[in-house]
C-alpha atoms as a PDB file:
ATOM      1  CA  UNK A   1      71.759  65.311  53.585  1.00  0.00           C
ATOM      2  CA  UNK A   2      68.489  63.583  52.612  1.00  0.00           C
ATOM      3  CA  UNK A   3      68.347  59.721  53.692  1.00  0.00           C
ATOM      4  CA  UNK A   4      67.808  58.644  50.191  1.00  0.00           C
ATOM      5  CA  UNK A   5      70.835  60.509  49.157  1.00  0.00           C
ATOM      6  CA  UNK A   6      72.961  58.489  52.472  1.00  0.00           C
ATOM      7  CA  UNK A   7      71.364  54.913  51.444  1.00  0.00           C
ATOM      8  CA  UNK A   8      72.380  55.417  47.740  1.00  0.00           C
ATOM      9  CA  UNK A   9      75.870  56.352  48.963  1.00  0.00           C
ATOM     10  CA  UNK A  10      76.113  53.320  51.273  1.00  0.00           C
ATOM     11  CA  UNK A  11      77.997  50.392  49.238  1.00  0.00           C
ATOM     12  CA  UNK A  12      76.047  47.139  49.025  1.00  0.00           C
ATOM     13  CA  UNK A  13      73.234  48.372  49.675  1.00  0.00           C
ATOM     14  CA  UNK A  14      72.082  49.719  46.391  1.00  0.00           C
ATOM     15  CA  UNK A  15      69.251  49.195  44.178  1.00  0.00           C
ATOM     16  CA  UNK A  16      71.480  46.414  42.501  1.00  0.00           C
ATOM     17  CA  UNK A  17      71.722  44.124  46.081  1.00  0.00           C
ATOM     18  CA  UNK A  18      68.026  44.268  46.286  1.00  0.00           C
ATOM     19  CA  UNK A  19      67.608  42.665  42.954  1.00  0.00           C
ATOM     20  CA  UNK A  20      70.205  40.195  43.328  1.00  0.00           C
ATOM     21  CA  UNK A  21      67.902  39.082  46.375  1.00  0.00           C
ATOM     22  CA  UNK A  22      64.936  38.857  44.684  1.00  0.00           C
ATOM     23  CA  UNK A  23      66.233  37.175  41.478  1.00  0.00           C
ATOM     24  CA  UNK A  24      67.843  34.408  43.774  1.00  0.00           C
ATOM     25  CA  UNK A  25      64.742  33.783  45.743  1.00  0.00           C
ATOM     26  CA  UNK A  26      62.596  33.583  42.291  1.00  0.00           C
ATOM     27  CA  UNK A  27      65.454  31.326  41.162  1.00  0.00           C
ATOM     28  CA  UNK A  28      65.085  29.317  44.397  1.00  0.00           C
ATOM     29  CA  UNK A  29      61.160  28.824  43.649  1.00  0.00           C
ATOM     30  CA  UNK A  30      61.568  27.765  40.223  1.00  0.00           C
ATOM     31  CA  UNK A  31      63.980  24.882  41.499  1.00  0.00           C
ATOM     32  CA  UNK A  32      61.684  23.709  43.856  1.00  0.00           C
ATOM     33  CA  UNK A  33      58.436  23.801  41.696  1.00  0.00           C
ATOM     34  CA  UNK A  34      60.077  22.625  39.048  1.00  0.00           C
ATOM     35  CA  UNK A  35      61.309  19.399  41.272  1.00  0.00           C
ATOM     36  CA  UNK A  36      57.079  18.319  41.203  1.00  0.00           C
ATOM     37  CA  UNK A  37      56.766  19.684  37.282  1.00  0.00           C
ATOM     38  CA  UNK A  38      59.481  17.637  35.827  1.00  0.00           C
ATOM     39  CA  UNK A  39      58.549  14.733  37.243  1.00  0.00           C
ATOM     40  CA  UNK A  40      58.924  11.354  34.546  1.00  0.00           C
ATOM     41  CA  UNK A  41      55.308  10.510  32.581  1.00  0.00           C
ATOM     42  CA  UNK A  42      53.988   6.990  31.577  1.00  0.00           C
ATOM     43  CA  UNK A  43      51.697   6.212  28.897  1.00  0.00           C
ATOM     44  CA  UNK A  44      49.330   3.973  29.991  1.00  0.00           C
ATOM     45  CA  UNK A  45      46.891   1.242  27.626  1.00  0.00           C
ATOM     46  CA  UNK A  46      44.656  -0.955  28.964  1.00  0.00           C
ATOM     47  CA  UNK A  47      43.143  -3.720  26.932  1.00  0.00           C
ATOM     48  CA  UNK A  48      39.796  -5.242  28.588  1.00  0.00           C
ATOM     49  CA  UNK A  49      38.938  -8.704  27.601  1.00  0.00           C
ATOM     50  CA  UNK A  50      36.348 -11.158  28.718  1.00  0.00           C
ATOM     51  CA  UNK A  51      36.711 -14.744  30.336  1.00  0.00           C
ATOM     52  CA  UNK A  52      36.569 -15.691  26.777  1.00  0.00           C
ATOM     53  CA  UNK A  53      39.679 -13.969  25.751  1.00  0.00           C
ATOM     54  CA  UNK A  54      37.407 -11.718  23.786  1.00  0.00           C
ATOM     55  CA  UNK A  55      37.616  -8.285  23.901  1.00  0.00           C
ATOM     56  CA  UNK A  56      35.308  -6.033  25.966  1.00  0.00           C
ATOM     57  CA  UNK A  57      34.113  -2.752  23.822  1.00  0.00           C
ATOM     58  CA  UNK A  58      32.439   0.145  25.625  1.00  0.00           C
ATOM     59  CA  UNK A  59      33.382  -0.770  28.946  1.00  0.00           C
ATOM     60  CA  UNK A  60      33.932   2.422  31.589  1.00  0.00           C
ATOM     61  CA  UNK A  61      37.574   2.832  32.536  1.00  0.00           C
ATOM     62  CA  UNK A  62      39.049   5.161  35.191  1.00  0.00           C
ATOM     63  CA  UNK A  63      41.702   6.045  35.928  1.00  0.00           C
ATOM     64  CA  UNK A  64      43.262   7.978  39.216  1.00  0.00           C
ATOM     65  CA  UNK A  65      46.483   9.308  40.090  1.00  0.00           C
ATOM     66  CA  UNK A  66      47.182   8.956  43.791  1.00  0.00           C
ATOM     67  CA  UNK A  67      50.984   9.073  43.655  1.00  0.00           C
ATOM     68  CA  UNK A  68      53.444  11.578  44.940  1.00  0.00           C
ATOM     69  CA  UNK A  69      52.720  15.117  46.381  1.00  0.00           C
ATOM     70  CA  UNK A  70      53.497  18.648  44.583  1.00  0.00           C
ATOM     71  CA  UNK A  71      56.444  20.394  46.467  1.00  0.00           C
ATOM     72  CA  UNK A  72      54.948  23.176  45.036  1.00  0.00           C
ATOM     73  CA  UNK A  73      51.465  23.199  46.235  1.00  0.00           C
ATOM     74  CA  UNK A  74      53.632  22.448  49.715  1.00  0.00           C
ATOM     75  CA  UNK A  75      52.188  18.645  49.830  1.00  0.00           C
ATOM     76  CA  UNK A  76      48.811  18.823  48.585  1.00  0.00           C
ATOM     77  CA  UNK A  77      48.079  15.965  46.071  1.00  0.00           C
ATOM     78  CA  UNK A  78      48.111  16.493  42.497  1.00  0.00           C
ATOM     79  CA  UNK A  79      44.400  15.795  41.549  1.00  0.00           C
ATOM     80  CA  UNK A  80      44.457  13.879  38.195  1.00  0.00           C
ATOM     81  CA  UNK A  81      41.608  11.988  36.981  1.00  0.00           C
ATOM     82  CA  UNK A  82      40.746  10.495  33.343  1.00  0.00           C
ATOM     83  CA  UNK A  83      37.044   8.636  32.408  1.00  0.00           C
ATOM     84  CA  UNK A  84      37.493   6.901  29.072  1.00  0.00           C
ATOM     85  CA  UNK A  85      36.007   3.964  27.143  1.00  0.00           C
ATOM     86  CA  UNK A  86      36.990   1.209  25.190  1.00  0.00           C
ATOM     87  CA  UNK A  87      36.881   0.974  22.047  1.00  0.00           C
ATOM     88  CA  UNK A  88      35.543  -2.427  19.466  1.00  0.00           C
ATOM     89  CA  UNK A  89      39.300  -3.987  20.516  1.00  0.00           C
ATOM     90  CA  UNK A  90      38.571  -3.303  24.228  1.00  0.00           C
ATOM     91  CA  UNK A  91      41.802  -0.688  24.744  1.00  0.00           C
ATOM     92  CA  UNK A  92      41.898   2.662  26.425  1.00  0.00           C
ATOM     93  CA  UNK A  93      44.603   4.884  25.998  1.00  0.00           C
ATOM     94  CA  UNK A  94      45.285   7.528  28.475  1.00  0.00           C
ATOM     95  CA  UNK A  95      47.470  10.429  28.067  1.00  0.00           C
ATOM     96  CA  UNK A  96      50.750  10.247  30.423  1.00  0.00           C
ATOM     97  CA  UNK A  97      50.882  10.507  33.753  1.00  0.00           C
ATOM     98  CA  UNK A  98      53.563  11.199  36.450  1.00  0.00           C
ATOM     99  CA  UNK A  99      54.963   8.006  37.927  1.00  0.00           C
ATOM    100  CA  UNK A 100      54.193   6.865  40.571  1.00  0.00           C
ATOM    101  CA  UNK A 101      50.546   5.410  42.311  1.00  0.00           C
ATOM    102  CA  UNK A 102      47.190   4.692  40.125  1.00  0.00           C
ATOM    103  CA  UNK A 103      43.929   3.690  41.010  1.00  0.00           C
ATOM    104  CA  UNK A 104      42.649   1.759  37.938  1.00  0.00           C
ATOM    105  CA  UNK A 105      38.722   0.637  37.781  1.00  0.00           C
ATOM    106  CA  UNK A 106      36.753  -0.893  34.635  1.00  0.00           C
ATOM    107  CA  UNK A 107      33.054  -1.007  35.085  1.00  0.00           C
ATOM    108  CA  UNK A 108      30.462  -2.680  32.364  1.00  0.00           C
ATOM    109  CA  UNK A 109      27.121  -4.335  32.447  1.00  0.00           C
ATOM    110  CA  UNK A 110      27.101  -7.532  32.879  1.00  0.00           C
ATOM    111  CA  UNK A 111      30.501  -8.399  34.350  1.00  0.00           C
ATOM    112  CA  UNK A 112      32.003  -7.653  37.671  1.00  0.00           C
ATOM    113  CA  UNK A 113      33.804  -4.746  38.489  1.00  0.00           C
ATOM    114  CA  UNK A 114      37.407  -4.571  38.444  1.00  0.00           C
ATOM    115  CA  UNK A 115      39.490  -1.992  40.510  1.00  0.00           C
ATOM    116  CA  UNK A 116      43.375  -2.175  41.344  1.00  0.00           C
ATOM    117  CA  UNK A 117      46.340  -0.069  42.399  1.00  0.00           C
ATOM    118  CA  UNK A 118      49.301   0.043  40.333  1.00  0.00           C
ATOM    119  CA  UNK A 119      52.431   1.597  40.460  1.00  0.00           C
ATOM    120  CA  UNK A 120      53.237   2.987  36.982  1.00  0.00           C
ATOM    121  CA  UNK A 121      57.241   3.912  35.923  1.00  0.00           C
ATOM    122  CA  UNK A 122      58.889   3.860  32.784  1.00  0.00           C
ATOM    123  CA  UNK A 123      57.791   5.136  29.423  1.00  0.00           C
ATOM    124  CA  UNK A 124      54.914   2.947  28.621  1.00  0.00           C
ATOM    125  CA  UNK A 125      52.778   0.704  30.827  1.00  0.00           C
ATOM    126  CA  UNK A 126      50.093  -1.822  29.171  1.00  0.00           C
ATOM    127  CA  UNK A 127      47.605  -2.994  31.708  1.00  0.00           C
ATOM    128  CA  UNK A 128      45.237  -6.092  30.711  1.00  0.00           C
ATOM    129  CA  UNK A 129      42.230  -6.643  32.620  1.00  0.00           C
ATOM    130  CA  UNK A 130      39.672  -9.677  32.460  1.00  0.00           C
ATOM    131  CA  UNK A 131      36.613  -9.447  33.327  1.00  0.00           C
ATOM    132  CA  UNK A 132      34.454 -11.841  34.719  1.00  0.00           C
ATOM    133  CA  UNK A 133      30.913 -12.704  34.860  1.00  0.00           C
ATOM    134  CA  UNK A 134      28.356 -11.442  38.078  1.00  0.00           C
ATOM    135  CA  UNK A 135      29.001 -14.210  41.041  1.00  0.00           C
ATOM    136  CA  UNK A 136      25.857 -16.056  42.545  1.00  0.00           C
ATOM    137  CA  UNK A 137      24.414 -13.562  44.935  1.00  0.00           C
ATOM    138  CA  UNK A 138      24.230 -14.357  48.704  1.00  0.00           C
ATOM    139  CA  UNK A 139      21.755 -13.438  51.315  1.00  0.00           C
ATOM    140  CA  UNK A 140      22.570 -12.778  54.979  1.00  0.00           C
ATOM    141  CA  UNK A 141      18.550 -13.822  55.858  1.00  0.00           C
ATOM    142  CA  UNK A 142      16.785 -16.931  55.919  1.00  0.00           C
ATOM    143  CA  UNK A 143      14.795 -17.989  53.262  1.00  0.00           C
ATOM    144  CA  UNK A 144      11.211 -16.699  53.316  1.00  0.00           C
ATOM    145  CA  UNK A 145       8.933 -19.322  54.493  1.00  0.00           C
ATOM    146  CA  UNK A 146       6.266 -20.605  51.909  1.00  0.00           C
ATOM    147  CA  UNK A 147       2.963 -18.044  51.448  1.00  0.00           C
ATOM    148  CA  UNK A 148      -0.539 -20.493  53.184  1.00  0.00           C
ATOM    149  CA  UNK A 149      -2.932 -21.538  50.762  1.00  0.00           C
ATOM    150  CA  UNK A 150      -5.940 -19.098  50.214  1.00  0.00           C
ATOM    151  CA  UNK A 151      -8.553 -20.212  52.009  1.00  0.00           C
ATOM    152  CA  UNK A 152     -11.583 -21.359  49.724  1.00  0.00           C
END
């Protein structure tokens, strides 16, 4: 007899075991990449005002996710990054992300930057951010010393 003809006649070990291996290890996959796909999403606003309570139009916001890790892409991070700006009422809306760890920054002429990590759950998250005005600058030298008189 042929050894196709002795594997076919061998029980178990059909054509029909091999694909009940293969559709349990696809299965198996699809658990664990779902575990990092399904993961909960929060919609985040952030209104930017000034140290007048007035809002901040314009102004750069960024936003980074540094949260949790992809079992999927076996630990690497999930690289998410948004650059939006605020509108005449000084809010940003971003679309949801996962839960978990944000970097948020809000650059704009004039003002001091603002930068912050947050930890975002839940369905909604509203962030507000004031910004304040530049501080007096400081030098680490001595003052310069007077330039002499030109000599007539």
């Amino acid at each position: 007899m042929h050894r196709r003809a002795l594997r076919r006649n061998r029980p178990g070990l059909g054509d029909n075991a091999g694909m009940k291996v293969r559709a349990t290890l696809i299965a198996g996959l699809l658990v664990l990449s779902g575990t990092g796909l399904a993961a909960e999403k929060t919609a985040i606003q952030v209104v930017v005002k000034n140290q007048y309570e007035k809002p901040v139009g314009n102004a750069a916001v960024i936003l980074d996710f540094l949260g949790s890790r992809n079992v999927a892409k076996l630990g690497k991070r999930n690289k998410l990054h948004w650059e939006l700006k605020t509108n005449q009422q000084g809010v940003a809306h971003f679309p949801p992300v996962p839960e978990g760890t944000v970097r948020l920054q809000v650059i704009m002429t004039k003002y001091q930057t603002y930068g912050e990590n947050l930890e975002v759950s839940g369905p909604e998250k509203l962030v507000e951010v004031t910004l304040n005005p530049p501080g007096k600058q400081y030098s680490a030298h001595p003052p310069l010393k007077p330039a002499d008189a030109p000599k007539p």
